[in-house]
Protein backbone atom coordinates (compact mmCIF):
# COMPACT_ATOMS: atom_id res chain seq x y z
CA UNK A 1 -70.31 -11.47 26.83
CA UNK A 2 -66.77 -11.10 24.94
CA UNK A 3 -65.06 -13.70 23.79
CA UNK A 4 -61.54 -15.18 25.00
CA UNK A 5 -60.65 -14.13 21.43
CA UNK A 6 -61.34 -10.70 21.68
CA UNK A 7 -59.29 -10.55 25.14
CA UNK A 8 -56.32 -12.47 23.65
CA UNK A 9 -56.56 -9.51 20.76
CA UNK A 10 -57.04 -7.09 22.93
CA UNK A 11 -53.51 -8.34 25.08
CA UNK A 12 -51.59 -8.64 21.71
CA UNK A 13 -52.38 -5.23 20.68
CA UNK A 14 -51.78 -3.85 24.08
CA UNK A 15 -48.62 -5.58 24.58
CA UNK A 16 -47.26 -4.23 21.30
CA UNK A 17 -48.67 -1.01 22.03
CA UNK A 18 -46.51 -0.79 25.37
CA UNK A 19 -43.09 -2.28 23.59
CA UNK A 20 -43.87 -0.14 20.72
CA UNK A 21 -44.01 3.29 23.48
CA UNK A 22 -41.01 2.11 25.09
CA UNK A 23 -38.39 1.79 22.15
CA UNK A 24 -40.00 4.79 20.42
CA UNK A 25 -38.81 7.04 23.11
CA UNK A 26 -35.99 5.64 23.63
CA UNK A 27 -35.13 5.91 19.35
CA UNK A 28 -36.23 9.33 19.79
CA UNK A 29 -33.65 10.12 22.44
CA UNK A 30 -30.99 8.86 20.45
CA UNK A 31 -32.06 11.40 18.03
CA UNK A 32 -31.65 14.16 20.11
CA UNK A 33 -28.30 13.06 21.54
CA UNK A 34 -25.69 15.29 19.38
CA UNK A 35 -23.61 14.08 17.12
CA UNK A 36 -19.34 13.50 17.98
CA UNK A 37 -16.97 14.45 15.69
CA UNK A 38 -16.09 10.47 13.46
CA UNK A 39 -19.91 10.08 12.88
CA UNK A 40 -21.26 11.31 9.40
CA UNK A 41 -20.17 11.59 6.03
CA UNK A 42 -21.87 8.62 4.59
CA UNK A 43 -24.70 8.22 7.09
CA UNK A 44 -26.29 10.60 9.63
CA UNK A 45 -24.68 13.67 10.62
CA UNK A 46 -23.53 17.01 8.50
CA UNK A 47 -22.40 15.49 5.59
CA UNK A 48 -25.15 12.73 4.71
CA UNK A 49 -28.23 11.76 6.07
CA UNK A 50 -30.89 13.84 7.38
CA UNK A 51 -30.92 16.24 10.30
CA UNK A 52 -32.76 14.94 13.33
CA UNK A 53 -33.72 18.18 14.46
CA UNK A 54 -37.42 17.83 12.94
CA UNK A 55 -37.90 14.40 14.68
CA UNK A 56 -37.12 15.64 18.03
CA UNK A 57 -39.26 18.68 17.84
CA UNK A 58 -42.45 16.43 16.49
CA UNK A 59 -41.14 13.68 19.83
CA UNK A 60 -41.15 17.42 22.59
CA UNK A 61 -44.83 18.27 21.06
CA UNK A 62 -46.00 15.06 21.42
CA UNK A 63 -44.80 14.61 24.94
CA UNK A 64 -42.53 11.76 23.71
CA UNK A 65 -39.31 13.32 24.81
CA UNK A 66 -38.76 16.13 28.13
CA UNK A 67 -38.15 19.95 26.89
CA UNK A 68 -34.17 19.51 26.98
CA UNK A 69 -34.80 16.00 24.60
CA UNK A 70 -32.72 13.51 27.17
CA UNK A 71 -34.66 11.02 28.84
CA UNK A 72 -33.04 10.08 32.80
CA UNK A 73 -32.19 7.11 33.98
CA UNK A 74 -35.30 6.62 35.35
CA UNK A 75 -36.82 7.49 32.11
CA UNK A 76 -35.24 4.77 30.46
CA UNK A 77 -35.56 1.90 32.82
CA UNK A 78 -39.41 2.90 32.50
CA UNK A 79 -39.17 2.05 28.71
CA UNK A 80 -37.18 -0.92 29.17
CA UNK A 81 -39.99 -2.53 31.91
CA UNK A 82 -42.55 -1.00 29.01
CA UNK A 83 -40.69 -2.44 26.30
CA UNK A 84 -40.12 -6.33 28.45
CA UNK A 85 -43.64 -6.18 29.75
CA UNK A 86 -45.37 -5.55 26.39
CA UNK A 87 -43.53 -8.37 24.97
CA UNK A 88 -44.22 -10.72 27.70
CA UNK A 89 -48.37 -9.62 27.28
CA UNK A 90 -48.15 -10.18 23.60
CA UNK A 91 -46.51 -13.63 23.69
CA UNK A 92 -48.77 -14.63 26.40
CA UNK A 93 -51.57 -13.31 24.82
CA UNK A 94 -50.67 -15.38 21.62
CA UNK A 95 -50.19 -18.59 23.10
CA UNK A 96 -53.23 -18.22 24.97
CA UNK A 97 -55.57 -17.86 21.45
CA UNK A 98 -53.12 -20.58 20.11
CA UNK A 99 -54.33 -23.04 23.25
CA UNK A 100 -57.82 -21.61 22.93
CA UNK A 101 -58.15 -22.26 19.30
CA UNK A 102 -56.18 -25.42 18.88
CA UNK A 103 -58.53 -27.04 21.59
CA UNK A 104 -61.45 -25.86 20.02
């Protein structure tokens, strides 16, 4: 038999897991969104910074991002519920092993 510790563990690292997927696709998006004309010079774009292009090619291979490298709108309400819901399974995870071990 497993103990309630290694569940709440197990929640904590799954609920980061799932926030973690969601706002790494959705960074990885914003990569592959081009550039306008004001950004650059001291940051990101063709002056400064680095190029993108390498991150967004790794994010297509590893099925992070579609072919064409935009996500749809139904893409990205999917992160945001993975993104909420991981947070809410981490928290609850934690106060549940705070309960459990504060009692004990």
């Amino acid at each position: 038999m497993l103990s309630v510790t290694f569940w709440t563990t197990a929640g904590e690292l799954a609920g980061v897991l799932m926030a973690s997927y969601g706002l790494v696709r959705e960074s990885f998006a914003a990569l592959a969104d081009p550039r306008t004309y004001g950004e650059g010079r001291y940051g990101e774009g063709a002056y400064g910074g680095s190029q993108p292009g390498a991150f967004v090619s790794f994010a297509v291979r590893a099925r992070l991002l579609p072919q064409d490298g935009k996500l749809t709108l139904t893409d990205r309400k999917r992160n945001a519920v993975l993104a909420i819901a991981g947070t809410v399974v981490a928290a609850a995870s934690l106060a549940i092993e705070l309960v459990v071990t504060g009692s004990g």
